[in-house]
C-alpha atoms as a PDB file:
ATOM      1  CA  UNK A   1     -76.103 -79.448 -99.074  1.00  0.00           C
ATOM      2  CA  UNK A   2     -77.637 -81.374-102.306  1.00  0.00           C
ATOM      3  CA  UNK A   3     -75.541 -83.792-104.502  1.00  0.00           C
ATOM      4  CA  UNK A   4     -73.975 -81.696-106.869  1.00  0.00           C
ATOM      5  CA  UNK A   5     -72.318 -79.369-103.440  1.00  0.00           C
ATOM      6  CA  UNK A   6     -70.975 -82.652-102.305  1.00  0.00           C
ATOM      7  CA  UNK A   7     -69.307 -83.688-105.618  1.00  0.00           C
ATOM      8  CA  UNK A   8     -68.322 -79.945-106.576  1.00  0.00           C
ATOM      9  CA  UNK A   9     -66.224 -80.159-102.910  1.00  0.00           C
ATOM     10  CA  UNK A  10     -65.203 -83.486-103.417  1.00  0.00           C
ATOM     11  CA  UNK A  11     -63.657 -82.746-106.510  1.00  0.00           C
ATOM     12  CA  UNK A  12     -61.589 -79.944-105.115  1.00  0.00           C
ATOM     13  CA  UNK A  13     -60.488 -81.538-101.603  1.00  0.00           C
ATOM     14  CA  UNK A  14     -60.127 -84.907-102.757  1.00  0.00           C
ATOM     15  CA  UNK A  15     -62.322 -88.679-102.748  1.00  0.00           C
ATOM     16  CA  UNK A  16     -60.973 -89.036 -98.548  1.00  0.00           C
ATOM     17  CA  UNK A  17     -62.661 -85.831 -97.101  1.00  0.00           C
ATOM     18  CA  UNK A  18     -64.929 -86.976 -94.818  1.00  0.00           C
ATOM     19  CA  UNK A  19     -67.835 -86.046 -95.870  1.00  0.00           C
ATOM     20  CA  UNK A  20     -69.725 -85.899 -92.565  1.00  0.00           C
ATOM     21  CA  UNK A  21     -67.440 -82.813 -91.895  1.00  0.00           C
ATOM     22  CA  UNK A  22     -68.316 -81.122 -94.667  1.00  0.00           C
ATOM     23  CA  UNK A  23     -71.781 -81.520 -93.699  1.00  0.00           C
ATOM     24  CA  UNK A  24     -71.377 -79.537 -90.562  1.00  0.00           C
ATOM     25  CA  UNK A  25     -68.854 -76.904 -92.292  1.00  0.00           C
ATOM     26  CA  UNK A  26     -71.674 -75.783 -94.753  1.00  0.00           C
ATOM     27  CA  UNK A  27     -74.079 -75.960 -92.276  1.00  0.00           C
ATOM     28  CA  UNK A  28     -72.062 -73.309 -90.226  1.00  0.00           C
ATOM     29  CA  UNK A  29     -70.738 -71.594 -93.470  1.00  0.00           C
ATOM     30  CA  UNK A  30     -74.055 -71.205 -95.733  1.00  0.00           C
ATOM     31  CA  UNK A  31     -71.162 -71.843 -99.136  1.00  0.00           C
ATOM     32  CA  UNK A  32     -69.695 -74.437-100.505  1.00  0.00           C
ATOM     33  CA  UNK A  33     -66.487 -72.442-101.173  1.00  0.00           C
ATOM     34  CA  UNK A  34     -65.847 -71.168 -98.013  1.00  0.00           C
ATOM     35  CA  UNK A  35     -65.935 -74.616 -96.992  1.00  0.00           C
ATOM     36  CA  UNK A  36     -63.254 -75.157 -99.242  1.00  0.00           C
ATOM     37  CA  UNK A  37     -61.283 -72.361 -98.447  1.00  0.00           C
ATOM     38  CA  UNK A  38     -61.486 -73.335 -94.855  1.00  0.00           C
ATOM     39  CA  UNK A  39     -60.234 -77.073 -95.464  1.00  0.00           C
ATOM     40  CA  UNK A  40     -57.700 -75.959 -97.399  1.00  0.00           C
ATOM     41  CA  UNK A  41     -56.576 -73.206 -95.516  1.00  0.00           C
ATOM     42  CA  UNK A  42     -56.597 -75.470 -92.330  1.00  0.00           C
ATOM     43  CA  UNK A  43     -54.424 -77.963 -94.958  1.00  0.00           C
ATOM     44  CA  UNK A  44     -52.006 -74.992 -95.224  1.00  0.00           C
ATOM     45  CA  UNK A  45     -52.003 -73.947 -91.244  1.00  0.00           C
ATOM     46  CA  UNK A  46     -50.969 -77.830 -90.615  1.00  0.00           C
ATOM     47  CA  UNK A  47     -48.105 -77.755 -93.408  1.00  0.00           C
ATOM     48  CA  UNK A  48     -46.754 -74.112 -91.684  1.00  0.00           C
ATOM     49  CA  UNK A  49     -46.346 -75.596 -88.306  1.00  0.00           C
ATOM     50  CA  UNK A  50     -44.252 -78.388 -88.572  1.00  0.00           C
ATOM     51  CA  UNK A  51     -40.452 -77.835 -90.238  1.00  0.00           C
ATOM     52  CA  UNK A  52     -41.000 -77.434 -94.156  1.00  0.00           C
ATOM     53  CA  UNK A  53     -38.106 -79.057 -94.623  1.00  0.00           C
ATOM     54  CA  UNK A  54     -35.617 -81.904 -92.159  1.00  0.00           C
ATOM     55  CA  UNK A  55     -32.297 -83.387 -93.323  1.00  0.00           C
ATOM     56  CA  UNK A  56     -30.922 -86.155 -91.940  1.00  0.00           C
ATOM     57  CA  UNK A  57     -26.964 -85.854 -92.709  1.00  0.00           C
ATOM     58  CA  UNK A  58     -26.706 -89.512 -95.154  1.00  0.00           C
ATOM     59  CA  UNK A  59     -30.386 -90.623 -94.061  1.00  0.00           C
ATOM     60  CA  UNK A  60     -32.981 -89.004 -95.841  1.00  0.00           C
ATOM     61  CA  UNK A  61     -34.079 -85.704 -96.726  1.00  0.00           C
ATOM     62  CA  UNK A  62     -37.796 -84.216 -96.152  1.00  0.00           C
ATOM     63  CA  UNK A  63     -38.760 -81.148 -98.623  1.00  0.00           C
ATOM     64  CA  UNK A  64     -42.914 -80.346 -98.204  1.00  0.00           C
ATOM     65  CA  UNK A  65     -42.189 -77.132 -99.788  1.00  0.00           C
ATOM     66  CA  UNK A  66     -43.775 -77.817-102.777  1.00  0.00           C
ATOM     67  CA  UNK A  67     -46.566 -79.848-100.903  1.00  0.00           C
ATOM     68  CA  UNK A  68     -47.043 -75.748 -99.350  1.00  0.00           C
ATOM     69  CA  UNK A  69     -47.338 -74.147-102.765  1.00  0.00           C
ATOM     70  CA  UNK A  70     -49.240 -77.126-104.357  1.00  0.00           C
ATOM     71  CA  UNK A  71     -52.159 -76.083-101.711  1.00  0.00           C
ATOM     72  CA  UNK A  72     -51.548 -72.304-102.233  1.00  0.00           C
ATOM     73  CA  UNK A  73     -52.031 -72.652-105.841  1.00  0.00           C
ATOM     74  CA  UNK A  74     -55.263 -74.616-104.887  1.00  0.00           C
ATOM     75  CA  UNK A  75     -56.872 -72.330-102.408  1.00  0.00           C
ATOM     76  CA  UNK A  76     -56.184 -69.546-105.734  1.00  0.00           C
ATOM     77  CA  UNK A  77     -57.991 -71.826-108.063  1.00  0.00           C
ATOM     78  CA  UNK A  78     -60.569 -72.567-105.674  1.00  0.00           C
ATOM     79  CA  UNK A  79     -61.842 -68.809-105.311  1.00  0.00           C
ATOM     80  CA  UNK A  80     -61.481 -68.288-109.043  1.00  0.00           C
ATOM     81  CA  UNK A  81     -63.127 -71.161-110.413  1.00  0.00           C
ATOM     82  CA  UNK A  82     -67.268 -70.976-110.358  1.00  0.00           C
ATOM     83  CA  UNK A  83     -68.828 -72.846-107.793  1.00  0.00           C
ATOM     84  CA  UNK A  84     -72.182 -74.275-107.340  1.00  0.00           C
ATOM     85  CA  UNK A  85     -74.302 -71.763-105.655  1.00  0.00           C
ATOM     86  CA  UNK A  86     -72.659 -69.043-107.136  1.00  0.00           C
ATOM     87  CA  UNK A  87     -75.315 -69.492-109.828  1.00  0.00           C
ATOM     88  CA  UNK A  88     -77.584 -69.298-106.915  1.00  0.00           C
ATOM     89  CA  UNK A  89     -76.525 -66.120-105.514  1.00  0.00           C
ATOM     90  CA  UNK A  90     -76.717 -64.522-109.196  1.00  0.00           C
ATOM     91  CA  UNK A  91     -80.243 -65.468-109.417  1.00  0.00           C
ATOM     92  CA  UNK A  92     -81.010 -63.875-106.832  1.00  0.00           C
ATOM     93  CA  UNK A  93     -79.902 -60.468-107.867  1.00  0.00           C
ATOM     94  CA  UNK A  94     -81.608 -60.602-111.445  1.00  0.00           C
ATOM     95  CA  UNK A  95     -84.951 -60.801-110.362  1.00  0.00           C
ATOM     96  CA  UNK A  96     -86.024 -57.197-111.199  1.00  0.00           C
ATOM     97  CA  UNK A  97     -87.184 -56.902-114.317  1.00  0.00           C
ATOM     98  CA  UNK A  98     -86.891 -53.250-116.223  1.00  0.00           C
ATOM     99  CA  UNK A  99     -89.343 -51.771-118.732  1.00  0.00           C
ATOM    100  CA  UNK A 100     -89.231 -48.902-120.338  1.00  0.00           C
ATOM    101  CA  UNK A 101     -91.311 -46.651-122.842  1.00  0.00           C
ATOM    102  CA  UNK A 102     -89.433 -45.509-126.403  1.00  0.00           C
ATOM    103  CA  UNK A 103     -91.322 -41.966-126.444  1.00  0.00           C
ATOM    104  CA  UNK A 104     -90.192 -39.252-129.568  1.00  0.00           C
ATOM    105  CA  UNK A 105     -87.847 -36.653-128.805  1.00  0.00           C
ATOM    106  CA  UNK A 106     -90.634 -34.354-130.698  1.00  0.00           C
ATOM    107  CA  UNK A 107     -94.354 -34.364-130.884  1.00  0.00           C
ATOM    108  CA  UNK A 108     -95.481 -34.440-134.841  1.00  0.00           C
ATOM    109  CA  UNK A 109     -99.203 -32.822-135.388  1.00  0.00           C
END
C-alpha cells in the first residue's frame, strides 16, 4: 500500500485507525475499498450487537441510532466515491488499442 492508499483510507475511517491494521487488511484484500468496507462494516456489526438504545427512568438516556445510520450512510459513500486504484484497475482494461481502415463503399475507375 503506497502513501496516497494510506491517506485515501485515512480520510474515510478517520486520523485513529491504526494503521498497522490496515496494512494487513490490504494485504489480504488486494483494495483499498474493500478495506474500507470491511472496517466499516465491522463498525456497523459492533453498533448491531449491543442495545441501540438504554433508558435509565430519570438517569440518562442512550440513543446510537443515529451513530447506526451515520456509518450506513458512510459505507454508501464509500462504494460510490472513486478510490485510488480504481484508476488502476481502469488502466488496465484500456490497453488495447483499435485501428481501423476508412475504405469507399464503391471502387471509382
Amino acid at each position: 500500500m503506497d502513501e496516497f492508499q494510506r491517506s485515501w483510507l485515512m480520510a474515510q475511517l478517520g486520523p485513529d485507525t491504526d494503521a498497522a491494521d490496515l496494512e494487513r487488511r490490504y494485504f489480504r484484500l488486494r483494495s483499498v475499498r474493500a478495506v474500507a468496507l470491511e472496517v466499516l462494516g465491522q463498525r456497523r456489526a459492533k453498533l448491531l450487537a449491543d442495545p441501540l438504545k438504554v433508558t435509565i427512568d430519570g438517569v440518562v438516556t442512550m440513543d446510537l441510532q443515529e451513530n447506526l445510520r451515520g456509518i450506513e450512510r458512510q459505507i454508501e459513500q464509500c462504494r460510490q466515491c472513486p478510490a485510488p486504484d480504481d484508476a488502476e484497475d481502469a488502466d488496465e482494461g484500456d490497453e488495447g488499442l483499435v485501428v481501423t481502415w476508412l475504405v469507399p463503399g464503391r471502387r471509382y475507375r
